[in-house]
C-alpha atoms as a PDB file:
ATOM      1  CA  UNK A   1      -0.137 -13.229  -9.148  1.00  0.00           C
ATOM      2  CA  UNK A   2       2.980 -15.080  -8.570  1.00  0.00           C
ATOM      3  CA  UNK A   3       5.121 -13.917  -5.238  1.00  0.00           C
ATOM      4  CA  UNK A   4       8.597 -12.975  -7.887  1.00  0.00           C
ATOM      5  CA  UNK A   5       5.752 -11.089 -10.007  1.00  0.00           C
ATOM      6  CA  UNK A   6       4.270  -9.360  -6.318  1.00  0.00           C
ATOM      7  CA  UNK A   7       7.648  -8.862  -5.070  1.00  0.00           C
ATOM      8  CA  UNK A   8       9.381  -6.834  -8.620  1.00  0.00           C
ATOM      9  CA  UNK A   9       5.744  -4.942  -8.282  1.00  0.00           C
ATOM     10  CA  UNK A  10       6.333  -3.588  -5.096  1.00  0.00           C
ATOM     11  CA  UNK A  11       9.857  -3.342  -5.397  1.00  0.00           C
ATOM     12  CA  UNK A  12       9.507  -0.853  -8.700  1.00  0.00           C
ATOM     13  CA  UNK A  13       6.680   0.528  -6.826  1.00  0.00           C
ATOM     14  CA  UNK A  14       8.704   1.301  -3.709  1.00  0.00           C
ATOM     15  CA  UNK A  15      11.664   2.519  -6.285  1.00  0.00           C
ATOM     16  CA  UNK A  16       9.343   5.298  -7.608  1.00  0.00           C
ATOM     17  CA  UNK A  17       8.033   6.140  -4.133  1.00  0.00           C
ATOM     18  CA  UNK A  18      11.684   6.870  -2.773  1.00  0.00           C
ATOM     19  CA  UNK A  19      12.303   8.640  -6.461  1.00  0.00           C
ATOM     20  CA  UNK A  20       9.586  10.937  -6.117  1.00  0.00           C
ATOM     21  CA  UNK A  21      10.229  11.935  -2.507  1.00  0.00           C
ATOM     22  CA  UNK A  22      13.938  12.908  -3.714  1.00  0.00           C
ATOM     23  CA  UNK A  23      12.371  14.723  -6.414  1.00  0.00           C
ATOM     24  CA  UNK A  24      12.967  18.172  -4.816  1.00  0.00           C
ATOM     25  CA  UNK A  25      16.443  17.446  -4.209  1.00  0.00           C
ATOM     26  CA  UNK A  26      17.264  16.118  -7.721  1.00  0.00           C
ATOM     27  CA  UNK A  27      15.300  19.690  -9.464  1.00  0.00           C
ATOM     28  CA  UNK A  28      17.973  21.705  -7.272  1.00  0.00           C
ATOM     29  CA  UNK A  29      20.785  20.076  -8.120  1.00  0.00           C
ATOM     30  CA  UNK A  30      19.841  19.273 -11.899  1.00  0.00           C
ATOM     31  CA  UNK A  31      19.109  23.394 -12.489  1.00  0.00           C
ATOM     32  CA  UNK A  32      22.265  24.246 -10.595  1.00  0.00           C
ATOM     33  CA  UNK A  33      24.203  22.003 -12.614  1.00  0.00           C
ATOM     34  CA  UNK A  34      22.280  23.595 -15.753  1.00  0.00           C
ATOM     35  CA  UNK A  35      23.459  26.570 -14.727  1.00  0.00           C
ATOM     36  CA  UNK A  36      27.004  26.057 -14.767  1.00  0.00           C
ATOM     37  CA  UNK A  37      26.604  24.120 -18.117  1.00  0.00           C
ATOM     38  CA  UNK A  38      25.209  26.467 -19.608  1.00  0.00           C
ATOM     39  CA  UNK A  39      27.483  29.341 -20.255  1.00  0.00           C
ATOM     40  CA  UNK A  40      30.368  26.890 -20.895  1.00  0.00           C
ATOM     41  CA  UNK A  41      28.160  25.171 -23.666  1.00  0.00           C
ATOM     42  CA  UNK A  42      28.001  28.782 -24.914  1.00  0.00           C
ATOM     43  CA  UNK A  43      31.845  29.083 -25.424  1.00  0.00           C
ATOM     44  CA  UNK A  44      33.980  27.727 -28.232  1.00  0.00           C
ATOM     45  CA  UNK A  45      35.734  24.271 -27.111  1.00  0.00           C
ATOM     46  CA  UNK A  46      35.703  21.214 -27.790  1.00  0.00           C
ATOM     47  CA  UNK A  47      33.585  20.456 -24.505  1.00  0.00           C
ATOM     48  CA  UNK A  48      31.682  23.531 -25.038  1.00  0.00           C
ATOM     49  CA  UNK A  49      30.780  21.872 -28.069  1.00  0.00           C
ATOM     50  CA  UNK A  50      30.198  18.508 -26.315  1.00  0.00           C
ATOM     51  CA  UNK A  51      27.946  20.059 -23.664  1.00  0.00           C
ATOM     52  CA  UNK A  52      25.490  22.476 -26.113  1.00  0.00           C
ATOM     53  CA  UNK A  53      25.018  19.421 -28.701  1.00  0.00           C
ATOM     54  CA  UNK A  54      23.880  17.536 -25.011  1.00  0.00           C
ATOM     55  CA  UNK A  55      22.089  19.913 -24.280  1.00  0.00           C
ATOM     56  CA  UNK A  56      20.059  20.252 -27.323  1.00  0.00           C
ATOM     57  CA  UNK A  57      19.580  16.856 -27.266  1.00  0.00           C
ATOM     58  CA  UNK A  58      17.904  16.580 -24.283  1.00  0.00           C
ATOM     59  CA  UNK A  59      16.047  19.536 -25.559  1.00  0.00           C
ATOM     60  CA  UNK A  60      14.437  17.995 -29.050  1.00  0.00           C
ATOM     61  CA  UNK A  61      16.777  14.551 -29.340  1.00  0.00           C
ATOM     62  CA  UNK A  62      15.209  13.837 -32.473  1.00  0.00           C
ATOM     63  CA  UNK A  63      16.127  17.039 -33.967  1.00  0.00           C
ATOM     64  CA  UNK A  64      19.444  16.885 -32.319  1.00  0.00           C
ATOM     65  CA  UNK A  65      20.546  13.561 -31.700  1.00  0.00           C
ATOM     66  CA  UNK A  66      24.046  13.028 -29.245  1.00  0.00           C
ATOM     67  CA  UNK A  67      26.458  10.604 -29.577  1.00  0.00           C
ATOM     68  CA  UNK A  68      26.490   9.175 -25.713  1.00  0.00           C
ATOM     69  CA  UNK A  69      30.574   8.653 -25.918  1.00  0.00           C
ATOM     70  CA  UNK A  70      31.207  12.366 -26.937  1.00  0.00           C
ATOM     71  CA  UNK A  71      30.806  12.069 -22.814  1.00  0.00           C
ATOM     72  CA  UNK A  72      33.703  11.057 -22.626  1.00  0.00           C
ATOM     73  CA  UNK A  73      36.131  13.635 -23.897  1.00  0.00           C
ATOM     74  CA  UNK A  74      34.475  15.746 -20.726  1.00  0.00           C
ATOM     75  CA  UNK A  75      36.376  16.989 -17.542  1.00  0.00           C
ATOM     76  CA  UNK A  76      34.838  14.648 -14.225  1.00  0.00           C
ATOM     77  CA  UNK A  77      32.723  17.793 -12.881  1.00  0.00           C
ATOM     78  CA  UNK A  78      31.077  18.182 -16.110  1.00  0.00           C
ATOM     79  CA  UNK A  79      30.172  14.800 -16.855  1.00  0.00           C
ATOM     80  CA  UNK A  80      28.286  14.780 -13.344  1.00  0.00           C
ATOM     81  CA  UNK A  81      27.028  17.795 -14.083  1.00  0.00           C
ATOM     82  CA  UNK A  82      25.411  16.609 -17.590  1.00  0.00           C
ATOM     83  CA  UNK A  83      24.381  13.220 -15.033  1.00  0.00           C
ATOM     84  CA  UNK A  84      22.502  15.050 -12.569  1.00  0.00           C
ATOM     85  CA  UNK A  85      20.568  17.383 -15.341  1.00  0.00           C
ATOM     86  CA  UNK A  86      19.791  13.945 -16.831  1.00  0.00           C
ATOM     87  CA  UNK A  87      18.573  12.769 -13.938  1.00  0.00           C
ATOM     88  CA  UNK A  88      16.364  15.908 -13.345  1.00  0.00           C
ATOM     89  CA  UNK A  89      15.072  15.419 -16.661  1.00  0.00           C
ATOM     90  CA  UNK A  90      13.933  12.161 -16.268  1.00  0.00           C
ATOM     91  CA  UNK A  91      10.630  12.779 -15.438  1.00  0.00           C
ATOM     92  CA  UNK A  92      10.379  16.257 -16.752  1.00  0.00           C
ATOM     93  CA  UNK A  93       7.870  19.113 -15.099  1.00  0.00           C
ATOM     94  CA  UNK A  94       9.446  21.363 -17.725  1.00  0.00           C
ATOM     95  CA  UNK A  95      10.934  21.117 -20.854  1.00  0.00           C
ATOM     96  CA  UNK A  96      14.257  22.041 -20.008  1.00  0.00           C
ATOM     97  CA  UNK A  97      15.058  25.185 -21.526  1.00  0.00           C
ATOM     98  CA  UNK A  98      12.551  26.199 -18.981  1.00  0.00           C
ATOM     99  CA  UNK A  99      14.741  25.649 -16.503  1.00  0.00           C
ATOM    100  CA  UNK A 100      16.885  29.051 -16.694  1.00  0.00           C
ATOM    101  CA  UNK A 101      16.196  32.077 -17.636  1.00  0.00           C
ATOM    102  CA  UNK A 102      15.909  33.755 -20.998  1.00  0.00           C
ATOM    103  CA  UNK A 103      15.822  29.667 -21.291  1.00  0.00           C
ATOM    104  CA  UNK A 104      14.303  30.068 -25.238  1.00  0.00           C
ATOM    105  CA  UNK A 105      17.020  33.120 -26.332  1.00  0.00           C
ATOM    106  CA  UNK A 106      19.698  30.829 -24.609  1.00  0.00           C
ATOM    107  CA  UNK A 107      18.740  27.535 -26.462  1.00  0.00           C
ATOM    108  CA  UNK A 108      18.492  29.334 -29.504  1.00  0.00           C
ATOM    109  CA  UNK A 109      21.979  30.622 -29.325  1.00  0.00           C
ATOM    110  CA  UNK A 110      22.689  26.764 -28.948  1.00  0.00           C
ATOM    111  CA  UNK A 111      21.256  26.096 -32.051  1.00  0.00           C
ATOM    112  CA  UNK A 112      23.104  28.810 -33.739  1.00  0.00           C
ATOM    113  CA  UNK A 113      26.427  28.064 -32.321  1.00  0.00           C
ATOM    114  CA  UNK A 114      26.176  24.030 -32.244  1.00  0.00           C
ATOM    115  CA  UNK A 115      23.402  22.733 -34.546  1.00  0.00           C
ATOM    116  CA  UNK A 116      23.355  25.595 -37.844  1.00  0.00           C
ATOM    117  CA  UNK A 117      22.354  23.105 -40.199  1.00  0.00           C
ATOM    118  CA  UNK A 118      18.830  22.636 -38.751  1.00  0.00           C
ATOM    119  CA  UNK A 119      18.068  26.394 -38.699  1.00  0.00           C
ATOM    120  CA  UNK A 120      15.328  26.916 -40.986  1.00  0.00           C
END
């Protein structure tokens, strides 16, 4: 093995090491920023709308694909927020719906309110 190919090897090595030992950290602040997205996604605004079509997207993106520059039209706290539940999601434990309570009921009131044309 070359010594570039031995050193990007233990350098994304050592990348995933350091990622997994922040891992706890990044859960806690990804489901408290779910938690505070969450019941703004459920009101009716523009970034209410923003956040619940995010969040359904990371839910089933296929089903409900987000536009990455709808990002934009969010306030600074909420666009971290969105960051660091992406970031917890990365390398997902649970689906994240799972993440809250009443998770499924919640989602599903997404759906309703954000995403009506894919109700069956």
């Amino acid at each position: 093995m070359q010594d570039t190919t031995k050193h990007n090897l233990a350098t994304a090595m050592a990348a995933i090491q350091a990622h997994e030992q922040r891992r706890p950290a990044i859960v806690t602040a990804g489901t408290q920023a779910l938690n505070r997205l969450v019941p703004i996604a459920l009101r009716d605004s523009g970034q209410s709308r923003v956040l619940g079509r995010f969040l359904l997207g990371l839910y089933n993106g296929e089903e409900f694909p987000f536009d990455l520059t709808d990002l934009r039209s969010l306030d600074l706290i909420l666009l971290q927020d969105c960051l660091h539940v992406l970031v917890m999601d990365y390398r997902p434990e649970l689906e994240v719906h799972e993440r809250i309570q009443n998770g499924s009921a919640i989602w599903q009131q997404l759906i309703e309110k954000w995403a009506p044309e894919v109700q069956a």
